[in-house]
PDB file of N, CA and C in Angstrom:
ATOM      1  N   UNK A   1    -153.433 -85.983  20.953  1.00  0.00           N
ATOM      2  CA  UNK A   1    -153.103 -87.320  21.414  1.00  0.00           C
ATOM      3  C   UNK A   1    -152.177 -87.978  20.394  1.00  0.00           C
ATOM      4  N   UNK A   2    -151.289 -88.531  20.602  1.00  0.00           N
ATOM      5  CA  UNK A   2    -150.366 -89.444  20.183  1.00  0.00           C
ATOM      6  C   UNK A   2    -150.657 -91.140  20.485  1.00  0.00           C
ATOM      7  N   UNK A   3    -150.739 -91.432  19.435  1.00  0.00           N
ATOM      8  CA  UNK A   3    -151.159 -93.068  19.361  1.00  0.00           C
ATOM      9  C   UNK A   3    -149.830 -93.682  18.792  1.00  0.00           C
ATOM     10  N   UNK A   4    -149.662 -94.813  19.479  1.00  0.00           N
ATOM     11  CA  UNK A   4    -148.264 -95.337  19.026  1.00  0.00           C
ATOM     12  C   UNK A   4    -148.847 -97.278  18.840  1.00  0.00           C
ATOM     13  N   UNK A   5    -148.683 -97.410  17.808  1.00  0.00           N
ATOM     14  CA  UNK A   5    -149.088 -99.193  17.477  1.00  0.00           C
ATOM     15  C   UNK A   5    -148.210 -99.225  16.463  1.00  0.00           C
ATOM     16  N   UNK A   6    -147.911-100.208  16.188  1.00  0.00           N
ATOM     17  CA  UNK A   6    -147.264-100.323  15.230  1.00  0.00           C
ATOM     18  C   UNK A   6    -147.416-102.313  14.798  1.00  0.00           C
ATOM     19  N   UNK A   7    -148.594-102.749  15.785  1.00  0.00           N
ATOM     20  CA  UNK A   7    -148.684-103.973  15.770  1.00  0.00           C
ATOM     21  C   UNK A   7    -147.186-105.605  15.308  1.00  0.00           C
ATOM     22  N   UNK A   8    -146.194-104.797  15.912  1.00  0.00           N
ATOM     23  CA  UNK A   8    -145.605-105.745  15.800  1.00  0.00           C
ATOM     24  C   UNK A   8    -144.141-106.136  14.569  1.00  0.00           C
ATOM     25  N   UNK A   9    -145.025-105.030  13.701  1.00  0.00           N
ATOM     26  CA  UNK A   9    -144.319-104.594  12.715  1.00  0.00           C
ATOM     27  C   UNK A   9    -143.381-104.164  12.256  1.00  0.00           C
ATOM     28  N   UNK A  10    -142.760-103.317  13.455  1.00  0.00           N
ATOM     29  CA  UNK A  10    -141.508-102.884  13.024  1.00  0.00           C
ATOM     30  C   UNK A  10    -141.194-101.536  12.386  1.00  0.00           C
ATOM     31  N   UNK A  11    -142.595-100.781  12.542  1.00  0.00           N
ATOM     32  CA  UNK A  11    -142.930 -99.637  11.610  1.00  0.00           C
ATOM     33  C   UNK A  11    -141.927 -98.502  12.284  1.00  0.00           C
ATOM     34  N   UNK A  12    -142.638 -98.686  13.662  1.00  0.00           N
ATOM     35  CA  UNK A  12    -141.912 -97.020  14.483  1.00  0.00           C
ATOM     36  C   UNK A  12    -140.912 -97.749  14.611  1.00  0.00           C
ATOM     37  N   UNK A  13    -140.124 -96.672  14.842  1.00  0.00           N
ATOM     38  CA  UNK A  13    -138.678 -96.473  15.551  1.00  0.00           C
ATOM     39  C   UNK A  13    -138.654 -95.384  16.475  1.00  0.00           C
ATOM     40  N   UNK A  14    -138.102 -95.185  17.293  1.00  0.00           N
ATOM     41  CA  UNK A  14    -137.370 -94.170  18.516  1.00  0.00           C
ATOM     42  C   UNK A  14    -138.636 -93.887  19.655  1.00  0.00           C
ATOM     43  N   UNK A  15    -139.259 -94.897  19.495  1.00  0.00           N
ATOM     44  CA  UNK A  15    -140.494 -94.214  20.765  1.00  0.00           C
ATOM     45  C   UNK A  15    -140.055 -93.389  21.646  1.00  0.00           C
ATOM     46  N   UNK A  16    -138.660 -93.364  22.308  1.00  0.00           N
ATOM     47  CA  UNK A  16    -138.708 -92.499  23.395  1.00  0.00           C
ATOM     48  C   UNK A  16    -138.786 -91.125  22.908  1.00  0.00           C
ATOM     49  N   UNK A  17    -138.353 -90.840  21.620  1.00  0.00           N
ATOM     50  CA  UNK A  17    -138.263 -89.757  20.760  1.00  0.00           C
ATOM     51  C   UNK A  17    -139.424 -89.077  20.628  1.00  0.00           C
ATOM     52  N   UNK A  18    -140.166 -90.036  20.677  1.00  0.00           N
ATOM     53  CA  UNK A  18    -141.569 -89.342  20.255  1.00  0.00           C
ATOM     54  C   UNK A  18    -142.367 -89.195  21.207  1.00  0.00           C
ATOM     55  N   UNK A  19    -142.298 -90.348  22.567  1.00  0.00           N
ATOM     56  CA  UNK A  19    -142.565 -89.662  23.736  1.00  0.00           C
ATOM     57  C   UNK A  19    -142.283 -88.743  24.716  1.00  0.00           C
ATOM     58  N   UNK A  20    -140.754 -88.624  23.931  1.00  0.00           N
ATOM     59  CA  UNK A  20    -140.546 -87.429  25.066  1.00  0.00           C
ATOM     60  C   UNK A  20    -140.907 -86.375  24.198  1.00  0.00           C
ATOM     61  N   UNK A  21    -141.132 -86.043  23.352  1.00  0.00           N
ATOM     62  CA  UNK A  21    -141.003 -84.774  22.278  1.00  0.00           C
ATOM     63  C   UNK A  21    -142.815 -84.499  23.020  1.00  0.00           C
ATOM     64  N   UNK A  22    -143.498 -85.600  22.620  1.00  0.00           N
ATOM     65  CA  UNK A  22    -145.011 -85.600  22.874  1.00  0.00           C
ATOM     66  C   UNK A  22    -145.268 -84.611  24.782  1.00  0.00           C
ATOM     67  N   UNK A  23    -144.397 -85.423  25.366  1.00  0.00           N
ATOM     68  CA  UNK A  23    -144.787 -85.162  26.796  1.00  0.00           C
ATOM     69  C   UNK A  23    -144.380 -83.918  26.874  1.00  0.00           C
ATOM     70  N   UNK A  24    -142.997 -83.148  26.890  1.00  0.00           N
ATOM     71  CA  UNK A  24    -142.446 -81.858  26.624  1.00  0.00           C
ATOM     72  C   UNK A  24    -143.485 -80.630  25.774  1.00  0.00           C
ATOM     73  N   UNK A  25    -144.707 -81.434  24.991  1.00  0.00           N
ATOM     74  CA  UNK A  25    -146.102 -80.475  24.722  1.00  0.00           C
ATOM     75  C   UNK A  25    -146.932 -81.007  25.150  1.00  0.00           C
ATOM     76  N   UNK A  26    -147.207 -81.523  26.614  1.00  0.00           N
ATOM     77  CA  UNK A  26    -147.980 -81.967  27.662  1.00  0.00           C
ATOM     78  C   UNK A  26    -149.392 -82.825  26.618  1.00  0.00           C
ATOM     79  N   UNK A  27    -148.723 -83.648  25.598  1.00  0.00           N
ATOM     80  CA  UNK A  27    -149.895 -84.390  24.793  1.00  0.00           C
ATOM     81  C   UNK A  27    -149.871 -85.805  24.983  1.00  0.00           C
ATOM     82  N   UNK A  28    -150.686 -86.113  25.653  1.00  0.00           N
ATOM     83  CA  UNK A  28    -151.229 -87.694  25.911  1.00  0.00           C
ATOM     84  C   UNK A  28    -150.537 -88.682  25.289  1.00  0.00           C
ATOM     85  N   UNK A  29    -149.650 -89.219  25.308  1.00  0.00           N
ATOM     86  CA  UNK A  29    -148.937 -90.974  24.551  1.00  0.00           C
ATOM     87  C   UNK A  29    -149.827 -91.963  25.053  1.00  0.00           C
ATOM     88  N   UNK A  30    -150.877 -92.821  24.004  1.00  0.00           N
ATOM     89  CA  UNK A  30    -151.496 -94.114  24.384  1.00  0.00           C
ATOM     90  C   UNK A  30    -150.427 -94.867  23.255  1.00  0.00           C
ATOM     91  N   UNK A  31    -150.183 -95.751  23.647  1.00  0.00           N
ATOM     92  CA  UNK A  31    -149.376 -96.876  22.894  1.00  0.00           C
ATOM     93  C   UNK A  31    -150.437 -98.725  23.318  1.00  0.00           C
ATOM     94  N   UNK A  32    -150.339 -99.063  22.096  1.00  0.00           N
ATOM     95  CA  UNK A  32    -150.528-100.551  22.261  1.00  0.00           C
ATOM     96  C   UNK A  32    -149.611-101.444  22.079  1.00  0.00           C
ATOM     97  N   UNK A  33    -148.935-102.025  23.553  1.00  0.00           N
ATOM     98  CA  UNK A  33    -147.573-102.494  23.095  1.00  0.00           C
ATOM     99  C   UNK A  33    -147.924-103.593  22.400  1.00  0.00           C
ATOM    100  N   UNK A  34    -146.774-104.538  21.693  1.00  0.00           N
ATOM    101  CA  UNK A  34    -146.136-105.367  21.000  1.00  0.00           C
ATOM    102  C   UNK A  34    -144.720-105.976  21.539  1.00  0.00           C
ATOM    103  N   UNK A  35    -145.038-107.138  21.179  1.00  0.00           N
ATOM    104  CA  UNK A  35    -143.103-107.523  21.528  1.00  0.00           C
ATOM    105  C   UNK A  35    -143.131-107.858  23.644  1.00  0.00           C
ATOM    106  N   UNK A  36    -141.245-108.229  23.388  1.00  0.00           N
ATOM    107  CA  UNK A  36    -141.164-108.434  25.311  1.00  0.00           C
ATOM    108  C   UNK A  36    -140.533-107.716  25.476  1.00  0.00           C
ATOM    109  N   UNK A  37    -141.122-105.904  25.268  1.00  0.00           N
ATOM    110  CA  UNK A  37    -139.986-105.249  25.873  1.00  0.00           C
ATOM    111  C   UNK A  37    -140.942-103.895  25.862  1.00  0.00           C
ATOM    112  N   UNK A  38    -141.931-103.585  27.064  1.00  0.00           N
ATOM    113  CA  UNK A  38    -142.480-102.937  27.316  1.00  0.00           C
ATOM    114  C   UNK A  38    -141.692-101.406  27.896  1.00  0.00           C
ATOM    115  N   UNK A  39    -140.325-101.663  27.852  1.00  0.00           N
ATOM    116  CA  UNK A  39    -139.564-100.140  28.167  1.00  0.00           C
ATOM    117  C   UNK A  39    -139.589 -99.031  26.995  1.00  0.00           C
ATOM    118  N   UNK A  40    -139.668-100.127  26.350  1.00  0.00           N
ATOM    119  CA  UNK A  40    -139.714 -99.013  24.936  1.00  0.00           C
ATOM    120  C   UNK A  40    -140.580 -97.428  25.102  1.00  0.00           C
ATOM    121  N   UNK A  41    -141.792 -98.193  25.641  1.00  0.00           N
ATOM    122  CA  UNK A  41    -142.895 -97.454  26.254  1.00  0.00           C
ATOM    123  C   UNK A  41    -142.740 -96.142  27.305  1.00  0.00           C
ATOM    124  N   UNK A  42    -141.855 -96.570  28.165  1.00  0.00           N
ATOM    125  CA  UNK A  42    -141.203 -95.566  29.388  1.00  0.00           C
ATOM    126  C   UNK A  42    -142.096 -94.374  29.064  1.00  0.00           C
ATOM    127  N   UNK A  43    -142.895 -93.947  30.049  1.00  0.00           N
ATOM    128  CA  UNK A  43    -143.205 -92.551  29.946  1.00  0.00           C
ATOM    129  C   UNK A  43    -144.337 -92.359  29.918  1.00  0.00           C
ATOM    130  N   UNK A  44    -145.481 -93.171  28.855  1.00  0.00           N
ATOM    131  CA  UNK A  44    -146.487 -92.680  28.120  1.00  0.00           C
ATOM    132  C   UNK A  44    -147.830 -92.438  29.238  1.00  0.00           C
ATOM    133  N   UNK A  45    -148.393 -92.208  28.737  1.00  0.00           N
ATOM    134  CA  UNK A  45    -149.785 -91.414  29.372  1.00  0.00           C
ATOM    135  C   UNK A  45    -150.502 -93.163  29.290  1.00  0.00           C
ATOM    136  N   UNK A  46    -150.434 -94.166  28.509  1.00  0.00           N
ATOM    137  CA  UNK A  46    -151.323 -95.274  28.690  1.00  0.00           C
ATOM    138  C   UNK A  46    -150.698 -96.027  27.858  1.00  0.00           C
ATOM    139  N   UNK A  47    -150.966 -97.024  28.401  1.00  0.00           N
ATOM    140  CA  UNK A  47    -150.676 -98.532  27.594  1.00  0.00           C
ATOM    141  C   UNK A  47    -151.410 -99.415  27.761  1.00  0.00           C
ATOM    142  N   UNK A  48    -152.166-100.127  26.302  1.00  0.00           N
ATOM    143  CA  UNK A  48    -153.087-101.461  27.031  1.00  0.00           C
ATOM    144  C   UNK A  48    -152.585-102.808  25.935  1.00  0.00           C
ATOM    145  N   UNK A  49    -151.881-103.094  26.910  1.00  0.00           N
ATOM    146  CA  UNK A  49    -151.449-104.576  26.562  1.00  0.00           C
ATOM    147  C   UNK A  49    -153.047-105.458  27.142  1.00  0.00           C
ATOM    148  N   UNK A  50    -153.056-106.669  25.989  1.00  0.00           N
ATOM    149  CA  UNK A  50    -153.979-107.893  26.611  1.00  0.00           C
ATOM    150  C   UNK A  50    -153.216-108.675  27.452  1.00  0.00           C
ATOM    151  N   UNK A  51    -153.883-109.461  28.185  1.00  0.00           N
ATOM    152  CA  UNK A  51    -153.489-110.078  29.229  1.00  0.00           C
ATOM    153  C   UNK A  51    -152.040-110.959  28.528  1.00  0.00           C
ATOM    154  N   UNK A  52    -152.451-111.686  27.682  1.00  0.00           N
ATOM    155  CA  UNK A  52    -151.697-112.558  27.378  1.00  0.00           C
ATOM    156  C   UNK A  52    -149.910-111.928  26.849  1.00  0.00           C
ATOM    157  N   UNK A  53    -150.377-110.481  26.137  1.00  0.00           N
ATOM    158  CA  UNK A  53    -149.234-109.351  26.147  1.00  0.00           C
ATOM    159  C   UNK A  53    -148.738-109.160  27.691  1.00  0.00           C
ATOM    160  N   UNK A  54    -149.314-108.868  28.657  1.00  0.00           N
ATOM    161  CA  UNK A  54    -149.102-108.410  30.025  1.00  0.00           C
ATOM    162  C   UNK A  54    -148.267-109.882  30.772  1.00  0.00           C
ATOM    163  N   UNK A  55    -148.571-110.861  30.530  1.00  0.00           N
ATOM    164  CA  UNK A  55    -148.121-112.232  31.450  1.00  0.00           C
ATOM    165  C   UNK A  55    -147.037-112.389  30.721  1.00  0.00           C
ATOM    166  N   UNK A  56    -146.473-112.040  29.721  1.00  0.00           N
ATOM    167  CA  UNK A  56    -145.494-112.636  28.452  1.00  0.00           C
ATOM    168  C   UNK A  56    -143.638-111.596  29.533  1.00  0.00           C
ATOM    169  N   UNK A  57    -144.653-110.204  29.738  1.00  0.00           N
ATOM    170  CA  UNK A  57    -143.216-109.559  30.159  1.00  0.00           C
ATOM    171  C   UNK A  57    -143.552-109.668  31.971  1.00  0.00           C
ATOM    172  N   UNK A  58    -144.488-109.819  32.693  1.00  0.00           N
ATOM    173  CA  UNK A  58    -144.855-109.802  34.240  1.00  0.00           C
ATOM    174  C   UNK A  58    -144.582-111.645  34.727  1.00  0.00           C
ATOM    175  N   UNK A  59    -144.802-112.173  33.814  1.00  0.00           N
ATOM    176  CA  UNK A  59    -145.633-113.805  34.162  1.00  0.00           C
ATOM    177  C   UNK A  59    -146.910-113.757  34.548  1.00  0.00           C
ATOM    178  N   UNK A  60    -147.044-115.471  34.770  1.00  0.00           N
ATOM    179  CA  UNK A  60    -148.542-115.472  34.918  1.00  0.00           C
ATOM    180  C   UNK A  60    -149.030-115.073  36.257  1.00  0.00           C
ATOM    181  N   UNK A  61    -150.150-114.453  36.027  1.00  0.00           N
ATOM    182  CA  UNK A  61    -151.111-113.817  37.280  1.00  0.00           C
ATOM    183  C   UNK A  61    -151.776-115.152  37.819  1.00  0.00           C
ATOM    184  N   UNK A  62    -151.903-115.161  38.742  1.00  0.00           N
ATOM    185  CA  UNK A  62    -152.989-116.248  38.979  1.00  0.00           C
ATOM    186  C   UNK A  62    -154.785-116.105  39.559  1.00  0.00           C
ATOM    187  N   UNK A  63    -154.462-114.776  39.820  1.00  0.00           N
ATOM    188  CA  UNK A  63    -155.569-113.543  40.444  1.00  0.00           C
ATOM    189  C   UNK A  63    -155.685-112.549  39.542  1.00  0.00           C
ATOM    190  N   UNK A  64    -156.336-111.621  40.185  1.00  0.00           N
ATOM    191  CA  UNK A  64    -156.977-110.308  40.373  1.00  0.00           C
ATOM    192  C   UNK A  64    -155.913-109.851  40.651  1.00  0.00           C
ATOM    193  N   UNK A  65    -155.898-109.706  42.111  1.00  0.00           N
ATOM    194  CA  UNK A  65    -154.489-109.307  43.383  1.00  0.00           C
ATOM    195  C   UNK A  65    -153.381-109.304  42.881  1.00  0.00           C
ATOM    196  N   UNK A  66    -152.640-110.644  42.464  1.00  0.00           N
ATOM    197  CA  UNK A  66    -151.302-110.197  41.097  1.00  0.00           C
ATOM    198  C   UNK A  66    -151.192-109.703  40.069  1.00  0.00           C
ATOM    199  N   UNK A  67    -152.223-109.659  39.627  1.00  0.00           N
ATOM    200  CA  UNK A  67    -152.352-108.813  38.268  1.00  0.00           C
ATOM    201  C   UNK A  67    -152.073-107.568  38.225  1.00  0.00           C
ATOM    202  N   UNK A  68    -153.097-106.907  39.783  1.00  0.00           N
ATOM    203  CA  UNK A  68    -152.844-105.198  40.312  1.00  0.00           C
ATOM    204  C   UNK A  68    -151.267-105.137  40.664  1.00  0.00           C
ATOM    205  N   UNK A  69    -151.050-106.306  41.560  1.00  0.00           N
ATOM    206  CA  UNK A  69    -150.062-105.875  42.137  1.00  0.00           C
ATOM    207  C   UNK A  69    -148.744-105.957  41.017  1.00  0.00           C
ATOM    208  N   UNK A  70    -148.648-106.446  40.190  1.00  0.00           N
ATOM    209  CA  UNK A  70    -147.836-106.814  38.603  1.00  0.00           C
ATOM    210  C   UNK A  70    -147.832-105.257  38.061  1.00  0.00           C
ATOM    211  N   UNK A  71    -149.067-105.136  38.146  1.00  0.00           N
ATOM    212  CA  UNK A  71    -149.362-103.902  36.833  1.00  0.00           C
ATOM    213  C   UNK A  71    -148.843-102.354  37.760  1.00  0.00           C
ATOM    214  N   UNK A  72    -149.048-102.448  39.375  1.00  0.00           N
ATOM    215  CA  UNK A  72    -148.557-100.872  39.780  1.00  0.00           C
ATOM    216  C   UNK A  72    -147.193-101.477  39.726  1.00  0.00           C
ATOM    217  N   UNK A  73    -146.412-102.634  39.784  1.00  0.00           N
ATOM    218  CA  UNK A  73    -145.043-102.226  39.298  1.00  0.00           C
ATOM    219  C   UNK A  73    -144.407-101.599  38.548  1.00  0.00           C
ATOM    220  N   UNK A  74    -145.133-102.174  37.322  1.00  0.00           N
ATOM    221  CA  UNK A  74    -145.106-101.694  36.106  1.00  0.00           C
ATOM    222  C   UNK A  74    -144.747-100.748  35.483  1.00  0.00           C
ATOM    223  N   UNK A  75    -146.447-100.010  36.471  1.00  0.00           N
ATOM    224  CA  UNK A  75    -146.363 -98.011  36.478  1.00  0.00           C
ATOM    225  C   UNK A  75    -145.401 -97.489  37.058  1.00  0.00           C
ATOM    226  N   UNK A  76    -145.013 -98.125  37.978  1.00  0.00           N
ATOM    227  CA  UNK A  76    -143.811 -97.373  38.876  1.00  0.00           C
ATOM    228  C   UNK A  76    -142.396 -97.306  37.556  1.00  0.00           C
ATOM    229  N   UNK A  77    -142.029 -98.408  37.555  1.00  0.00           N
ATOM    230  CA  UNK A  77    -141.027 -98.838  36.428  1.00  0.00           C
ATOM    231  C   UNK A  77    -140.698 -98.049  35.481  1.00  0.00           C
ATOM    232  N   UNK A  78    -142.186 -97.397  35.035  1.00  0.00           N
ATOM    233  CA  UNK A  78    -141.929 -97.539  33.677  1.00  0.00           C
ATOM    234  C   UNK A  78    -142.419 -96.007  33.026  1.00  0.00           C
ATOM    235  N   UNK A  79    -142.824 -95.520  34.753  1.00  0.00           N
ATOM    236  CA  UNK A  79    -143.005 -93.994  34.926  1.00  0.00           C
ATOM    237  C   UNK A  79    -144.101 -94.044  33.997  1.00  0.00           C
ATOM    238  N   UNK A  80    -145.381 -94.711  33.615  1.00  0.00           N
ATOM    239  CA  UNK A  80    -146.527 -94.782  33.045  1.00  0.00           C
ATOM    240  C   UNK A  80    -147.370 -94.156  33.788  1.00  0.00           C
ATOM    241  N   UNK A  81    -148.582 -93.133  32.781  1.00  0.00           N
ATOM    242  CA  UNK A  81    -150.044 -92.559  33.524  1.00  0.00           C
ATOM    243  C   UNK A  81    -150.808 -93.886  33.646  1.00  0.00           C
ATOM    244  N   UNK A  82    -151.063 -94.755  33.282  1.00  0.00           N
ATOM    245  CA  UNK A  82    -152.118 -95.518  32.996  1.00  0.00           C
ATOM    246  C   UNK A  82    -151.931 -96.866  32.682  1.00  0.00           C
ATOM    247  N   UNK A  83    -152.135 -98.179  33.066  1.00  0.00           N
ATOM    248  CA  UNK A  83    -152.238 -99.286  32.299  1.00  0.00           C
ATOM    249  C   UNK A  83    -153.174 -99.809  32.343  1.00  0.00           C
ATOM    250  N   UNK A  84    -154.003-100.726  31.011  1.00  0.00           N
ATOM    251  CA  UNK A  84    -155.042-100.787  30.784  1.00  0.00           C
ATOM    252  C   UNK A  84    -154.984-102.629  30.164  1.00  0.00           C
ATOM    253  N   UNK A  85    -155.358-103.256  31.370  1.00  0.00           N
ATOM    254  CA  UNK A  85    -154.868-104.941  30.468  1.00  0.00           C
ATOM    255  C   UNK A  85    -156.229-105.272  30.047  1.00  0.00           C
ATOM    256  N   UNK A  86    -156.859-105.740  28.850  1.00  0.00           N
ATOM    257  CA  UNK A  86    -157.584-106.454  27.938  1.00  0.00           C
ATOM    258  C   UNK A  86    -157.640-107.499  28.785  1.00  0.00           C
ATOM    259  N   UNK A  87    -158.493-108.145  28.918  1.00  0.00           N
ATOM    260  CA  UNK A  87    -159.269-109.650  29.098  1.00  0.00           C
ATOM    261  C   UNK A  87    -159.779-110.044  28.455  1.00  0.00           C
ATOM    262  N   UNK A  88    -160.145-109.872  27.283  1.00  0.00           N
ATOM    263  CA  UNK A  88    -161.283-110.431  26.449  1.00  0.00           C
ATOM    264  C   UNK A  88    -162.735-110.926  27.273  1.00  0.00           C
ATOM    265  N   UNK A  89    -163.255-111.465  27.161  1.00  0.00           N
ATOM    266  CA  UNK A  89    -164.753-111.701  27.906  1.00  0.00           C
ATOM    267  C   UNK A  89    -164.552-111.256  29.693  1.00  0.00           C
ATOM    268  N   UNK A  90    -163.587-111.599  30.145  1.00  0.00           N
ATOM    269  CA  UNK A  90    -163.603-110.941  31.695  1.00  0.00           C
ATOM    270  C   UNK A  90    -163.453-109.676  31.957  1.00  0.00           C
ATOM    271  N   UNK A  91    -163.525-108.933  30.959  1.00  0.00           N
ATOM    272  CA  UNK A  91    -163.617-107.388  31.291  1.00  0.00           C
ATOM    273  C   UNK A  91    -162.038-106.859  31.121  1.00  0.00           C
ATOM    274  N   UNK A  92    -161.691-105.742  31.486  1.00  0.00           N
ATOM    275  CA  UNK A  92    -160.323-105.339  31.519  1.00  0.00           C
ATOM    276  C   UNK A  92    -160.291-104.871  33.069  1.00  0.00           C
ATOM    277  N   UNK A  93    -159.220-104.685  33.184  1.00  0.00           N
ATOM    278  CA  UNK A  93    -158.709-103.743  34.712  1.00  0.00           C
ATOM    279  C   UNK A  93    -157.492-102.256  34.622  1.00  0.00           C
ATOM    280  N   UNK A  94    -158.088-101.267  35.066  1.00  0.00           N
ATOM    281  CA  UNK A  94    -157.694-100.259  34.452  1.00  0.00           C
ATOM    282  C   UNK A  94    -156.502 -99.832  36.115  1.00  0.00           C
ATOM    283  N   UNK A  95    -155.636 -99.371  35.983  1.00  0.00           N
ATOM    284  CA  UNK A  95    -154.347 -99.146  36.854  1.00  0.00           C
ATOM    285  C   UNK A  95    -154.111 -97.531  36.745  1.00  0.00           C
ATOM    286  N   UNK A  96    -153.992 -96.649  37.612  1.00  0.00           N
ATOM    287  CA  UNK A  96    -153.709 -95.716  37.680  1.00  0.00           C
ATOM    288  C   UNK A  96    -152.892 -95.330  38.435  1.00  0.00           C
ATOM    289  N   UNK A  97    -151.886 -94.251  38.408  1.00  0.00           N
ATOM    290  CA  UNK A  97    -150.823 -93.834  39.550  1.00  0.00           C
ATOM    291  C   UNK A  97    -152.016 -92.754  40.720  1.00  0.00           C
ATOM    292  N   UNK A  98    -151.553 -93.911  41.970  1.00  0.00           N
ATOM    293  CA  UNK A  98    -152.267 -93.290  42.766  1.00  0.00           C
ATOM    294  C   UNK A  98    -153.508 -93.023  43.138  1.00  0.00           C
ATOM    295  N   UNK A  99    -154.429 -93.903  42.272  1.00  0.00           N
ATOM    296  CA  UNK A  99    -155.735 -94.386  42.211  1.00  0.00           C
ATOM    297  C   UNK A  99    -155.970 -96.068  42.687  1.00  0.00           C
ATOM    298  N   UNK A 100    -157.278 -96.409  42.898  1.00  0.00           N
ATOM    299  CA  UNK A 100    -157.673 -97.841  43.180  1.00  0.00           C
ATOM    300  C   UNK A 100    -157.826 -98.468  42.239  1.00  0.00           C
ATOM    301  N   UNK A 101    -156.823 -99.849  41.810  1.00  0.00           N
ATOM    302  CA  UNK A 101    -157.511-100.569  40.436  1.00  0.00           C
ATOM    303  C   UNK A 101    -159.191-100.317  40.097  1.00  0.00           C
ATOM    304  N   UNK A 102    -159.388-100.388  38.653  1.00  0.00           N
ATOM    305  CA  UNK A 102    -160.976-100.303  38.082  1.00  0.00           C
ATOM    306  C   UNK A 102    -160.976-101.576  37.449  1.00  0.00           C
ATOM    307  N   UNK A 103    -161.163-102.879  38.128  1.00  0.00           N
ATOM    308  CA  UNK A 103    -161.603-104.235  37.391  1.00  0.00           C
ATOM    309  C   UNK A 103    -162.556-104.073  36.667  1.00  0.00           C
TER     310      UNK A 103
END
């Protein structure tokens, strides 16, 4: 597995580099994005932005229902396995290609 954070920091450079290198040996990319520019990401096996990360590049949800429907854009977009948005006390909601949201 390949973990990609870099909290904001500025540490990594070339994510696609490392996701495509990663995916090309069929190994899992989870990334915790940072920043308003969730393309960086393109590709990875998972991403869990918190909500407040997720509304910053989607806008605000006002539901459930926009949130899913926000987040399979997303996946489509962004050719992602997985997105995983944080709620803090309301639980998270887990997004899969081709699966039923898991609130």
């Amino acid at each position: 597995v390949l973990v990609l954070a870099d909290y904001g920091k500025g540490a990594l450079q070339n994510h696609q580099v490392l996701i495509q290198a990663a995916r090309a040996r069929n190994i899992p990319v989870l990334a915790d994005p940072k920043g308003e520019d969730f393309a960086i990401y393109r590709g990875a096996s998972l991403i869990t932005p918190n909500l407040s990360e997720f509304e910053t590049i989607v806008g605000r949800c006002a539901d459930e229902a926009e949130l899913v429907a926000k987040g399979q854009a997303r996946l489509r977009d962004l050719d992602l396995g997985a997105l995983l948005v944080t709620r803090g006390e309301p639980g998270m909601t887990l997004l899969r290609r081709g699966q039923p949201a898991l609130p």
